[in-house]
C-alpha atoms as a PDB file:
ATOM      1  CA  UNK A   1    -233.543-154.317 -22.208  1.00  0.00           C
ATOM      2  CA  UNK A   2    -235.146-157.568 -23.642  1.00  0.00           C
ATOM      3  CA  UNK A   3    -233.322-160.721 -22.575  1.00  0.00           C
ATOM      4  CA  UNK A   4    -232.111-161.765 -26.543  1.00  0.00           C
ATOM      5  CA  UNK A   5    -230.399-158.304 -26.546  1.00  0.00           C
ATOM      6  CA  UNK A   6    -228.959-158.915 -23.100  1.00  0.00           C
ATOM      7  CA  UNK A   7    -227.683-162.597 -24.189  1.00  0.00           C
ATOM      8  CA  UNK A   8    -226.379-161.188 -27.186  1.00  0.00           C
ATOM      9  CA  UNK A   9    -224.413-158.558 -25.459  1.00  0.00           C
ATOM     10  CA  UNK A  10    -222.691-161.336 -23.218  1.00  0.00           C
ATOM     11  CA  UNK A  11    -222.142-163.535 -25.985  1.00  0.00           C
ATOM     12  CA  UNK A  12    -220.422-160.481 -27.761  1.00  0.00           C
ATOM     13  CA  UNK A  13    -218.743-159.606 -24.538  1.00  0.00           C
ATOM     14  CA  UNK A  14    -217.272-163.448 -24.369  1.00  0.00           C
ATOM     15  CA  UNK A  15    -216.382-163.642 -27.426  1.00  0.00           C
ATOM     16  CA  UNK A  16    -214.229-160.262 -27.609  1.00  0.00           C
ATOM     17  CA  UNK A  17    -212.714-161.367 -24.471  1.00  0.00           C
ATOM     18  CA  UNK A  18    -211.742-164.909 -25.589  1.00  0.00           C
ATOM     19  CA  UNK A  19    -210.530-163.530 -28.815  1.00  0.00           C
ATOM     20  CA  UNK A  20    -208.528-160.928 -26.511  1.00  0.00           C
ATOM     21  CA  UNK A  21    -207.376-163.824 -24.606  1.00  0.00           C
ATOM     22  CA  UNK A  22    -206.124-165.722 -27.352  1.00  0.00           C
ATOM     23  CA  UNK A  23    -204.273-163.083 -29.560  1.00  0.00           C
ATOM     24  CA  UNK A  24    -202.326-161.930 -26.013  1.00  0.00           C
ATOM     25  CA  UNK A  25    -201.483-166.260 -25.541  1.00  0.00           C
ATOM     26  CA  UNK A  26    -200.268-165.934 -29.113  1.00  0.00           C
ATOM     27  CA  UNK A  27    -197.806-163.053 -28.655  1.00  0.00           C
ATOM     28  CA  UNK A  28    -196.468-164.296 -25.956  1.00  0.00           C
ATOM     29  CA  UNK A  29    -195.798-167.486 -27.079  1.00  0.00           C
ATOM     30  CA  UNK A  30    -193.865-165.581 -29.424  1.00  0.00           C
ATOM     31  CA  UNK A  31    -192.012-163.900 -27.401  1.00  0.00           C
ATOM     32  CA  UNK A  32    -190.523-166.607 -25.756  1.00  0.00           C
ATOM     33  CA  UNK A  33    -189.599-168.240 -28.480  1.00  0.00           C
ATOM     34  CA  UNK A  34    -188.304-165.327 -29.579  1.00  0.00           C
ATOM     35  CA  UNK A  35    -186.440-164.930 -26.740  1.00  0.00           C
ATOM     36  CA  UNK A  36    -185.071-168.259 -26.353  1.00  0.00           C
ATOM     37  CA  UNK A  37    -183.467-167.778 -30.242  1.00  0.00           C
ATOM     38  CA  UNK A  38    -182.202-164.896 -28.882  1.00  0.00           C
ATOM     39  CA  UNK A  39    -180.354-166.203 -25.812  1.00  0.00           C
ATOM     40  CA  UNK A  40    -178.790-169.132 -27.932  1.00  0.00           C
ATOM     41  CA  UNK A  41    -177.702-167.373 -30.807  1.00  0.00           C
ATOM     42  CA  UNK A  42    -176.140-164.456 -28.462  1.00  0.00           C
ATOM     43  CA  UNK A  43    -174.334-167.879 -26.507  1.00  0.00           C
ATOM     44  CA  UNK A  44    -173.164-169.387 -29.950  1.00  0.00           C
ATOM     45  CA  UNK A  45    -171.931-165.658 -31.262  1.00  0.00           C
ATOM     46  CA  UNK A  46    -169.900-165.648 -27.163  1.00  0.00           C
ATOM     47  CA  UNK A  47    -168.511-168.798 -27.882  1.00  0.00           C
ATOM     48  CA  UNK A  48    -167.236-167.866 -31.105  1.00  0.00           C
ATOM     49  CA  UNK A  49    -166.042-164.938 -29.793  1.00  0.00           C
ATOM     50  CA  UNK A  50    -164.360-166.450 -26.913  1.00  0.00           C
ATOM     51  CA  UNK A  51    -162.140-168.633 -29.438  1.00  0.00           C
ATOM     52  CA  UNK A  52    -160.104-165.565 -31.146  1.00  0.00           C
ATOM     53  CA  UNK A  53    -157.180-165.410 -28.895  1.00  0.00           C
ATOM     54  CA  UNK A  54    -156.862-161.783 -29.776  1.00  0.00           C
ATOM     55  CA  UNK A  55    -160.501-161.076 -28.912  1.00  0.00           C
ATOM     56  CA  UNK A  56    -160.123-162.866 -25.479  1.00  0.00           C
ATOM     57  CA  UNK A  57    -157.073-160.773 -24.715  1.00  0.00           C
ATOM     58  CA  UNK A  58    -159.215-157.924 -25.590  1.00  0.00           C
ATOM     59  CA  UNK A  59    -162.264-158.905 -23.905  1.00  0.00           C
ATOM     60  CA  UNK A  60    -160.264-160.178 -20.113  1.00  0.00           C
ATOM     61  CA  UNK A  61    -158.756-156.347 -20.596  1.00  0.00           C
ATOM     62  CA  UNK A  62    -161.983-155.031 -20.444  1.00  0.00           C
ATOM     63  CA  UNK A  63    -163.468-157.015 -17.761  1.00  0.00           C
ATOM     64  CA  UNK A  64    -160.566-156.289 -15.852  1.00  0.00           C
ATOM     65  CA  UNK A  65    -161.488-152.026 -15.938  1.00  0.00           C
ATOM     66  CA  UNK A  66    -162.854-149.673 -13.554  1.00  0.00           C
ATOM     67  CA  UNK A  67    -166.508-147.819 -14.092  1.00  0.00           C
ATOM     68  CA  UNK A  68    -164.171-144.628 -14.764  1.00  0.00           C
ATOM     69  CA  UNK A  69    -162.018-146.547 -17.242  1.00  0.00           C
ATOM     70  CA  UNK A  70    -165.062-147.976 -18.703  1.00  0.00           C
ATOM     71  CA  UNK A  71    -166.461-144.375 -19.746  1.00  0.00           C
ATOM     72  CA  UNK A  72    -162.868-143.522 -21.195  1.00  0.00           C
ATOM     73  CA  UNK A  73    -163.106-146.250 -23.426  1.00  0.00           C
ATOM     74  CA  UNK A  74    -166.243-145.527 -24.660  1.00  0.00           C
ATOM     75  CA  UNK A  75    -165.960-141.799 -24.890  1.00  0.00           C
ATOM     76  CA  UNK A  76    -162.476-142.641 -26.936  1.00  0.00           C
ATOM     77  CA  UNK A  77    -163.908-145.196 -29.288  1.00  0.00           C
ATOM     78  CA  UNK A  78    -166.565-142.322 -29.852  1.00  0.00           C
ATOM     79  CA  UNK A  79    -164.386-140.062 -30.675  1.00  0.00           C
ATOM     80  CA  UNK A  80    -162.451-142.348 -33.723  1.00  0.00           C
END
């Protein structure tokens, strides 16, 4: 091989890898901020939650069951 096809080849090489590089940085960037959005609006929709007496009844019911009792529920809510 001739040395301006090897240094093209490594250029190339560099250049696919920095481009790799950068589009993997990118999503991930995006993830976490996708992420964080994720975690505050999932605190904000708890907290709303939490302030519905009746849902707070509901909710310290179901905190409150068994791993047995747990699959009842959910086979029973299935079922209507």
């Amino acid at each position: 091989m001739t040395s301006a096809f090897k240094l093209s080849v490594r250029q190339c090489s560099c250049s696919c890898r920095s481009s790799l590089l950068s589009t993997v940085r990118t999503s991930r960037a995006a993830f976490l901020t996708q992420n964080r959005y994720a975690r505050q609006r999932r605190c904000e929709s708890t907290a709303a939650a939490s302030s519905n007496p009746k849902i707070s009844t509901i909710v310290d019911q179901i905190s409150k069951l068994t791993l047995l009792e747990t699959a009842d529920l959910v086979a029973t809510l299935k079922v209507r």
